[in-house]
Protein backbone atom coordinates (compact mmCIF):
# COMPACT_ATOMS: atom_id res chain seq x y z
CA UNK A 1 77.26 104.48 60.43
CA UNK A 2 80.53 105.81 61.45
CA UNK A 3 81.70 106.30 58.29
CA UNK A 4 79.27 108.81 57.41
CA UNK A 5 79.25 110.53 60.49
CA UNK A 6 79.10 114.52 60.22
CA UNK A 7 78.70 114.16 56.58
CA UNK A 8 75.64 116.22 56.52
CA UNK A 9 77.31 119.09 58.11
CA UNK A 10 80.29 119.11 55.94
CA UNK A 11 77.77 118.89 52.78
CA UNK A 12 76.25 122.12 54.66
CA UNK A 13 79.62 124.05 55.51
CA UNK A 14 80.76 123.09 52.06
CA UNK A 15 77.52 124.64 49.81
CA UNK A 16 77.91 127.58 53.18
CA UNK A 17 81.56 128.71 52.25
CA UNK A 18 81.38 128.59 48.35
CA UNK A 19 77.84 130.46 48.44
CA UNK A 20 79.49 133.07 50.74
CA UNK A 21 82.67 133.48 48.83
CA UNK A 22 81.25 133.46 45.55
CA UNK A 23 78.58 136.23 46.46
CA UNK A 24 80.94 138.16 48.58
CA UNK A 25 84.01 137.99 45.66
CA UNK A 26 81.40 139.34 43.41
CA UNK A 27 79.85 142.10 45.21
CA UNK A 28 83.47 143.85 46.22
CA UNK A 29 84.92 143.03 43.43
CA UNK A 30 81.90 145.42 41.74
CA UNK A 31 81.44 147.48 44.29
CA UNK A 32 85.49 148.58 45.01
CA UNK A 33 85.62 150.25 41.55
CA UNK A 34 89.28 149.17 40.99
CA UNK A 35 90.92 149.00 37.66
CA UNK A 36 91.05 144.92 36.41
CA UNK A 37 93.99 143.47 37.56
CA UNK A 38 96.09 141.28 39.66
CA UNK A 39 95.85 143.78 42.60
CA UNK A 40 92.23 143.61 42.56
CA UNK A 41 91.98 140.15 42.39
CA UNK A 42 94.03 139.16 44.77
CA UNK A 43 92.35 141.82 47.24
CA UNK A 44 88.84 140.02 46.65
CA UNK A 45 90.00 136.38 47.02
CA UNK A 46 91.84 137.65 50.61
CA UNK A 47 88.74 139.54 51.97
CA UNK A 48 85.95 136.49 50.30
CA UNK A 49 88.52 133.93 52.08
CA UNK A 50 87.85 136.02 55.38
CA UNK A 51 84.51 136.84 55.07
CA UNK A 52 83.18 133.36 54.09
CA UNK A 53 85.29 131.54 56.68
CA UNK A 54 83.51 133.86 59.35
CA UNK A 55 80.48 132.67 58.29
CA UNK A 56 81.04 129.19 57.91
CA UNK A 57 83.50 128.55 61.14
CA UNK A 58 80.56 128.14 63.92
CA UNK A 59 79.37 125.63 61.10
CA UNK A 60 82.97 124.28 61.29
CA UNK A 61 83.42 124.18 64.59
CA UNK A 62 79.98 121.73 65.05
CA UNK A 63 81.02 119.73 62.44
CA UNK A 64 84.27 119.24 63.72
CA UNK A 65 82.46 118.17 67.03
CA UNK A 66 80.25 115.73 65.09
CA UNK A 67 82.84 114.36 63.14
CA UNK A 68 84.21 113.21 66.93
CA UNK A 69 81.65 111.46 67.87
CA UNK A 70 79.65 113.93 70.15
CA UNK A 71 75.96 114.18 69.15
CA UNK A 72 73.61 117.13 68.42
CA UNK A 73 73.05 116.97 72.91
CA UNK A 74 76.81 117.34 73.45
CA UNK A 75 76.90 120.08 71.03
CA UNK A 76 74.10 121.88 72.83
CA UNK A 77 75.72 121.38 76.07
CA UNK A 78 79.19 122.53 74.97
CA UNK A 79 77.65 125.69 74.01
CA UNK A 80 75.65 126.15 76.93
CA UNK A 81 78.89 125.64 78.95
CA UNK A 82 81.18 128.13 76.87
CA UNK A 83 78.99 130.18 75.22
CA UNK A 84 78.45 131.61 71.64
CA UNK A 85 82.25 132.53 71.34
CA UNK A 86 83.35 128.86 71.27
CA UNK A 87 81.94 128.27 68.07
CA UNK A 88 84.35 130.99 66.59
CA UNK A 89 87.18 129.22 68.39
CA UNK A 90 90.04 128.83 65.95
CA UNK A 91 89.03 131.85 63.81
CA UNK A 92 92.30 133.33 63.03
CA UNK A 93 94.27 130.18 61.43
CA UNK A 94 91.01 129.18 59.72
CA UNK A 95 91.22 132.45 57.50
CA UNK A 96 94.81 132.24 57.21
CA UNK A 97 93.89 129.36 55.49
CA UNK A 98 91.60 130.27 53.08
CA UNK A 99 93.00 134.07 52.87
């Protein structure tokens, strides 16, 4: 049991982040109008990285919780006790990562 603990929400952050990036590479990469190139590449993969890490970190930050040991209640309360903000807790080295 402990072994797969918080396994579902890393399968869900996982499929989360690469949906988000993929879409969001895509859609600037069209939507920029930039000449091909290294310039434009490397601007999409930065702003993807950013973009899909916002969206994923509150999924992060629960998994992170799960993969502790707390359960779905101590999740709840943690919330309850520092609001919707915690989940984004850790934002800016997470995108530094994937930036």
């Amino acid at each position: 049991k402990g072994l797969y603990r918080g396994a579902s929400v890393t399968v869900l952050r996982a499929s989360l982040l690469n949906g988000v990036q993929l879409a969001s590479y895509d859609t600037l990469k069209r939507s920029l109008g930039w000449n091909e190139g290294p310039t434009l590449h490397f601007f999409c993969g930065f702003a993807s990285g950013v973009i899909a890490q916002t969206a994923v970190m509150p999924v992060d930050t629960i998994k992170s919780q799960m993969m502790l040991g707390s359960g779905w209640k101590d999740v709840f309360a943690t919330l309850r006790r520092n609001g919707p903000f915690y989940l984004y807790r850790g934002l800016a080295p997470a995108c530094a990562g994937q930036g």
